[in-house]
C-alpha atoms as a PDB file:
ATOM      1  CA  UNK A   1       7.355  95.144 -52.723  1.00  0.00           C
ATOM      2  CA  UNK A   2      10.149  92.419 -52.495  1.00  0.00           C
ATOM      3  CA  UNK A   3      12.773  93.736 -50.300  1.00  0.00           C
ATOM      4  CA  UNK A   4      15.624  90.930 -51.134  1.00  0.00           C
ATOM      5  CA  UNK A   5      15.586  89.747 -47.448  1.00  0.00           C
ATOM      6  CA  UNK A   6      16.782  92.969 -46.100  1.00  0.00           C
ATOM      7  CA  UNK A   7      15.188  94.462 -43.244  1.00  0.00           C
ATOM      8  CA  UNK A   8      14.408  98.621 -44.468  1.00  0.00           C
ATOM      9  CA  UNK A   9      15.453  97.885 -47.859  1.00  0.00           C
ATOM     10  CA  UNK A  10      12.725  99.713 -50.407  1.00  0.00           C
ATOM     11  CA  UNK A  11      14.094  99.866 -53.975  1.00  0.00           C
ATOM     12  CA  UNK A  12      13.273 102.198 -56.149  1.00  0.00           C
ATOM     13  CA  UNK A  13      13.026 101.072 -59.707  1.00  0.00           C
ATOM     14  CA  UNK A  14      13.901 103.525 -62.438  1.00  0.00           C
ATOM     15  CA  UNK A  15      14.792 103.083 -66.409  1.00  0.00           C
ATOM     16  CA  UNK A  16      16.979 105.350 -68.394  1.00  0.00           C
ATOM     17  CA  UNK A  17      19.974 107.684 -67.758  1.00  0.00           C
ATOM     18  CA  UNK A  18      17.339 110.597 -67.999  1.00  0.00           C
ATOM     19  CA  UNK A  19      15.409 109.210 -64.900  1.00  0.00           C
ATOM     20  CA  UNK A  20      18.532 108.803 -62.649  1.00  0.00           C
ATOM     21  CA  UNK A  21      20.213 111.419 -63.212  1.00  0.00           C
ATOM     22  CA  UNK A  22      17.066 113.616 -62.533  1.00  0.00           C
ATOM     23  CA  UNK A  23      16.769 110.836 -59.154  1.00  0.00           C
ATOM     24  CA  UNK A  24      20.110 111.179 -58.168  1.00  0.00           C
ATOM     25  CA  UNK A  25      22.344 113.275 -60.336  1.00  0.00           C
ATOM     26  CA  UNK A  26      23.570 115.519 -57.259  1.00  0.00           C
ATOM     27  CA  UNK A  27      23.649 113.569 -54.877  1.00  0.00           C
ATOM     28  CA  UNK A  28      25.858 111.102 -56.886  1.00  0.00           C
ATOM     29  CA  UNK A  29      28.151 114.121 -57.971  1.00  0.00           C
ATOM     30  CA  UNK A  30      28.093 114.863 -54.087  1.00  0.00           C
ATOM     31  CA  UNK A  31      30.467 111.969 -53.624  1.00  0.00           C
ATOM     32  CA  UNK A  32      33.110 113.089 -55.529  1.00  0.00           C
ATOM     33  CA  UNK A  33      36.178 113.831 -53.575  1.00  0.00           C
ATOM     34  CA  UNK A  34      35.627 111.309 -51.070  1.00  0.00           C
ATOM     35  CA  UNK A  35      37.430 108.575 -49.947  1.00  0.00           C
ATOM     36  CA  UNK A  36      35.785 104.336 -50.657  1.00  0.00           C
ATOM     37  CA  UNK A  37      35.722 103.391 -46.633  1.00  0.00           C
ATOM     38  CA  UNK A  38      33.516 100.286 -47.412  1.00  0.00           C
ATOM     39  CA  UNK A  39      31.764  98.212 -49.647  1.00  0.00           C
ATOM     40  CA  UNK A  40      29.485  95.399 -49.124  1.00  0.00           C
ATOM     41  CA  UNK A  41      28.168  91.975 -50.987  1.00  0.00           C
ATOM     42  CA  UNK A  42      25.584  89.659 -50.116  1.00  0.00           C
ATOM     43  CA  UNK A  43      27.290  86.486 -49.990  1.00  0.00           C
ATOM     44  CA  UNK A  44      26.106  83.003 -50.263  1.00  0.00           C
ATOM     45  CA  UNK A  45      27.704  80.885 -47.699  1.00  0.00           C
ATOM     46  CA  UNK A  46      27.117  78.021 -48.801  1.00  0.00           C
ATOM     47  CA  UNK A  47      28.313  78.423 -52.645  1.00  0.00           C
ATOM     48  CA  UNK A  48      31.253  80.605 -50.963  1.00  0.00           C
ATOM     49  CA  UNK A  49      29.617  83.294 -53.782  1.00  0.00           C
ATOM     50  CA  UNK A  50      29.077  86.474 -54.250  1.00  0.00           C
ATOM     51  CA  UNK A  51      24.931  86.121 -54.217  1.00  0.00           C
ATOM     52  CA  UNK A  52      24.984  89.008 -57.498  1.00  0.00           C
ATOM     53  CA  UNK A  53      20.896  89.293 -57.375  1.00  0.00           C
ATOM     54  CA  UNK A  54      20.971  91.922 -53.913  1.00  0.00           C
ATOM     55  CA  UNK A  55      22.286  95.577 -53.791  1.00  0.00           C
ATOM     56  CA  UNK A  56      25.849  96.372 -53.653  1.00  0.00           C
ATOM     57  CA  UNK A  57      26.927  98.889 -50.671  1.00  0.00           C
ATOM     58  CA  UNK A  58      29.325 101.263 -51.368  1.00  0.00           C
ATOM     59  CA  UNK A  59      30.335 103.596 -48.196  1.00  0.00           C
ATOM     60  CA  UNK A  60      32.217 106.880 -48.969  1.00  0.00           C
ATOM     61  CA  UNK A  61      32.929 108.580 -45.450  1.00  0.00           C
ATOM     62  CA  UNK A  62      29.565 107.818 -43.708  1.00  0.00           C
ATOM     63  CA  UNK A  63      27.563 108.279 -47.352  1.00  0.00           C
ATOM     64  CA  UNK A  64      26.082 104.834 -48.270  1.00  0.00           C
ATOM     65  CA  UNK A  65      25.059 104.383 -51.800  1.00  0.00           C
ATOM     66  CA  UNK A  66      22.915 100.861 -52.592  1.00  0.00           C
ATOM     67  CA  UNK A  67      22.625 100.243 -55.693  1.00  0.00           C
ATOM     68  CA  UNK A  68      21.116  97.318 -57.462  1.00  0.00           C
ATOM     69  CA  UNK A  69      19.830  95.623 -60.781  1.00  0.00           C
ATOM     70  CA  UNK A  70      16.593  93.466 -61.809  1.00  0.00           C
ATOM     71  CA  UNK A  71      15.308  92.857 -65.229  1.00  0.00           C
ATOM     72  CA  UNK A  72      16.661  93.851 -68.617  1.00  0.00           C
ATOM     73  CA  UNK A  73      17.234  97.598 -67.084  1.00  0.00           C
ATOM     74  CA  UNK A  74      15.709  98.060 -63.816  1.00  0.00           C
ATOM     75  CA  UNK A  75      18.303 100.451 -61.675  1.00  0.00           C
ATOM     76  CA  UNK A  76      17.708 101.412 -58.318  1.00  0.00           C
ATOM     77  CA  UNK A  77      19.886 103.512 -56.041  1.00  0.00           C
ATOM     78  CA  UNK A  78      19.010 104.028 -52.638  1.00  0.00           C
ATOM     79  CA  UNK A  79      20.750 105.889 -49.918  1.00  0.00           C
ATOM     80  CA  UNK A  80      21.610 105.039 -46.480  1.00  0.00           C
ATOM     81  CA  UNK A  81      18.643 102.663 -46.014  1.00  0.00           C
ATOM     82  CA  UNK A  82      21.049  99.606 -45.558  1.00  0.00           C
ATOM     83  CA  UNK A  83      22.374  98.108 -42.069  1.00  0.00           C
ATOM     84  CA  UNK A  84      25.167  95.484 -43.200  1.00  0.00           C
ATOM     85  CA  UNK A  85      25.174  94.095 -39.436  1.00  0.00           C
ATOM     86  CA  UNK A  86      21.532  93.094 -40.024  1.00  0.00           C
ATOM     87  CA  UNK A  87      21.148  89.604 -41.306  1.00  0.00           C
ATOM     88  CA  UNK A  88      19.197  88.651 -44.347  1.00  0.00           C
ATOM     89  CA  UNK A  89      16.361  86.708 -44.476  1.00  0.00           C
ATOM     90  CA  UNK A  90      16.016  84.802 -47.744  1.00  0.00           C
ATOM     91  CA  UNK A  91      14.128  81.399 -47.683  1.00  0.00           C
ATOM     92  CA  UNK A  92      16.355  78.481 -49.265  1.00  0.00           C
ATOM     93  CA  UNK A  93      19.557  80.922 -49.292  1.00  0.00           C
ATOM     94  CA  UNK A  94      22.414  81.012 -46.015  1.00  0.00           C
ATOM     95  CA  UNK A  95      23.221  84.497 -46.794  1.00  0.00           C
ATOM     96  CA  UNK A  96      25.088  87.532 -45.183  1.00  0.00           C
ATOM     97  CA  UNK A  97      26.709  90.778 -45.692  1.00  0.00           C
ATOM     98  CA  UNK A  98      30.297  90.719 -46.386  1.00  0.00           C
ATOM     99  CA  UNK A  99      32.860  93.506 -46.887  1.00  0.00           C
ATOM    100  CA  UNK A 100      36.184  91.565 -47.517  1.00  0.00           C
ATOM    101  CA  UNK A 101      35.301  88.956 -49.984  1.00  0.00           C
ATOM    102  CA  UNK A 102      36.079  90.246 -53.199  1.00  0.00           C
ATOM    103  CA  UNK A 103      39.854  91.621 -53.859  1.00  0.00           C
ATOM    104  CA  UNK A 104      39.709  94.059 -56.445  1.00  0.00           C
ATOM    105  CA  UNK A 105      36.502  95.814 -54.511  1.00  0.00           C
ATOM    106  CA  UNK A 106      39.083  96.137 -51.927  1.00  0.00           C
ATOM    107  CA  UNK A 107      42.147  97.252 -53.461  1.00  0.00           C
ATOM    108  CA  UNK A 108      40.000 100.543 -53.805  1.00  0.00           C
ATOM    109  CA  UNK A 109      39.357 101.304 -49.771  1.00  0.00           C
ATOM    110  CA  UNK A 110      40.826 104.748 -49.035  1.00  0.00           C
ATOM    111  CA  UNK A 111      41.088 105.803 -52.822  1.00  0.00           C
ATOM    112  CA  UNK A 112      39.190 109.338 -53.544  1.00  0.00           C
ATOM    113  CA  UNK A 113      36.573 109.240 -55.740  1.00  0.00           C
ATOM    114  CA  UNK A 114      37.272 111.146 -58.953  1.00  0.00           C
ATOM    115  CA  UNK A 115      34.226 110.934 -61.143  1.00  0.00           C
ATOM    116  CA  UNK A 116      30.887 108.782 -61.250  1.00  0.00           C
ATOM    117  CA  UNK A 117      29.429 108.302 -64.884  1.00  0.00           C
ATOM    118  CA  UNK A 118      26.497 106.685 -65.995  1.00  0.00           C
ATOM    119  CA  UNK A 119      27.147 104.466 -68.799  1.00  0.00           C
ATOM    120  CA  UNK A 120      24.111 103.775 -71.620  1.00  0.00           C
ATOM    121  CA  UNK A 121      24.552 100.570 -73.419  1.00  0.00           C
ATOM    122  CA  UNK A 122      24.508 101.189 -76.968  1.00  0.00           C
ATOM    123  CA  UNK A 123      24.485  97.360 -78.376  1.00  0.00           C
ATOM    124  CA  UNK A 124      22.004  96.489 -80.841  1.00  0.00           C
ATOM    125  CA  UNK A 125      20.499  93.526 -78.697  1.00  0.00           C
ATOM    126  CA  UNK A 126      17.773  93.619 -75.536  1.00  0.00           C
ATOM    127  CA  UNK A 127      19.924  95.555 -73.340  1.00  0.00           C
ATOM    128  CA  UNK A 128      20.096  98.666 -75.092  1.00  0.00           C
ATOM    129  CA  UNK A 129      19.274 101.913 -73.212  1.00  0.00           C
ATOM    130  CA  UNK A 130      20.591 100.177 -69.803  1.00  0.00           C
ATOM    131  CA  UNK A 131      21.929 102.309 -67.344  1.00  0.00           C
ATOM    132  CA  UNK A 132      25.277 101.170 -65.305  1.00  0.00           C
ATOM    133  CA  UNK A 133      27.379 103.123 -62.967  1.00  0.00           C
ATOM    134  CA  UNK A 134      30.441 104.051 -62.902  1.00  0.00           C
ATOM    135  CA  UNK A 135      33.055 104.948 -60.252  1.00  0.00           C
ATOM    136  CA  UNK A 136      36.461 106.388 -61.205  1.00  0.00           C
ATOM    137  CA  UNK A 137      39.816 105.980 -58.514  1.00  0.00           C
ATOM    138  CA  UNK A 138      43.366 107.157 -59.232  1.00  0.00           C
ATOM    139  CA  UNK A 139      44.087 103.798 -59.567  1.00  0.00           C
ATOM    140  CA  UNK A 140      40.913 101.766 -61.316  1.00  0.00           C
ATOM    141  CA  UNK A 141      37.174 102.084 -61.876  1.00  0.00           C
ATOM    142  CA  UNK A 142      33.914  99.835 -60.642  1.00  0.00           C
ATOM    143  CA  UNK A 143      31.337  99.334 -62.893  1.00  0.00           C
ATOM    144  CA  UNK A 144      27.784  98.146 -60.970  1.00  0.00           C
ATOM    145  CA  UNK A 145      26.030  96.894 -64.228  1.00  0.00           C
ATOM    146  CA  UNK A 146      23.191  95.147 -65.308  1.00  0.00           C
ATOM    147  CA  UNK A 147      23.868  91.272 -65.856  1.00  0.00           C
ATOM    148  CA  UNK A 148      20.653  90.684 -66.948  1.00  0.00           C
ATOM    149  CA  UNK A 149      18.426  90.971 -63.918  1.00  0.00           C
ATOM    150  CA  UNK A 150      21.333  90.903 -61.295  1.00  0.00           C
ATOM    151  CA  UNK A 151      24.351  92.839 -61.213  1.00  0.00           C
ATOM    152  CA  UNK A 152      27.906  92.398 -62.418  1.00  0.00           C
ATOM    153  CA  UNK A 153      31.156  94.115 -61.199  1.00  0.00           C
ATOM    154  CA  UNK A 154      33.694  94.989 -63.302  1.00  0.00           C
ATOM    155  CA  UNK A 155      36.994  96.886 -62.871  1.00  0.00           C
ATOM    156  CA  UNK A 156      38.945  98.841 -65.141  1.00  0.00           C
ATOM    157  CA  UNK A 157      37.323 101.180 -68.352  1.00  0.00           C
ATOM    158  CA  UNK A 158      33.795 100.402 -69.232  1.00  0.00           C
ATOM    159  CA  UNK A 159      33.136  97.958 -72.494  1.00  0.00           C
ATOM    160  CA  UNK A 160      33.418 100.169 -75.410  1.00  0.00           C
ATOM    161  CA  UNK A 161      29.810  99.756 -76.342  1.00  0.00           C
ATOM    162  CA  UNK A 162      28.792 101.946 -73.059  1.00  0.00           C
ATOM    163  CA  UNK A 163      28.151 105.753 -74.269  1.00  0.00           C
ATOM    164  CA  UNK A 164      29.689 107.854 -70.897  1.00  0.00           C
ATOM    165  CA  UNK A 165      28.002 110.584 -69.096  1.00  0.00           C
ATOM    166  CA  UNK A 166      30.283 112.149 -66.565  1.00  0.00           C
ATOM    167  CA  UNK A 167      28.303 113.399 -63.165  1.00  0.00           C
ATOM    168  CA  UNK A 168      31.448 116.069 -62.799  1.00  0.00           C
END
């Protein structure tokens, strides 16, 4: 099993809302009320990038959720498997973990979680059925979605095309 270059790290490969939430439907729920302390990117140091094809860290008070995209709508959440002070090994690629690289991730440190949802693409096209999820602050919401086998962050209400299951 590839492990992305990151030492522990055993995805877990699921497809449809269905599967996760019967996965990971609590213990997603479970984070509600809990303050963002930290989130984490892979980044490529030398395209100063955000390296979008690893797992994407998200700490609330001590609980780590990792959750990453492959395919057309591969989803994998993991929990607490992760060290971010570990380096990653990936031939051809300078890459580490980085927690202050990306503004808008950070705007959201300290803000309580208020709801997760798993979002279903509805669009008529390949990705259909794809599973994405959703965090919601007082103040914005992070979307970890599936950018056609990587993932894709984006900030504010879902694309309209998402059907919304609140975890709540």
């Amino acid at each position: 099993m590839f492990n992305f270059g990151i030492e522990g790290y055993r995805p877990h490969w699921l497809n449809g809302r269905s599967a996760v939430v019967a996965a990971h439907g609590r213990h997603l729920r479970a984070l509600i009320g809990r303050p963002l302390t930290d989130a984490w990117l892979i980044w490529d140091v030398q395209d100063n990038e955000w390296f979008s094809d690893c797992p994407v860290l998200l700490d609330f008070t001590g609980e780590q959720v990792e959750i990453n995209h492959q395919k057309f709508d591969d989803l994998s959440i993991t929990w607490n498997t992760i060290d971010p002070h570990q380096p990653v090994l990936w031939p051809d690629f300078d890459l580490q973990w980085r927690h202050d690289m990306h503004v808008e991730l950070h705007a959201l440190y300290g803000q309580v979680l208020q709801d997760v949802e798993l979002l279903e693409w509805t669009g008529r096209d390949i990705a259909q059925g794809t599973v994405a999820v959703s965090f919601h602050f007082p103040h914005s919401q992070l979307t970890i979605a599936n950018a056609l086998d990587k993932n894709e962050l984006t900030f504010g209400p879902p694309e309209s095309r998402y059907q919304r299951h609140s975890l709540r």
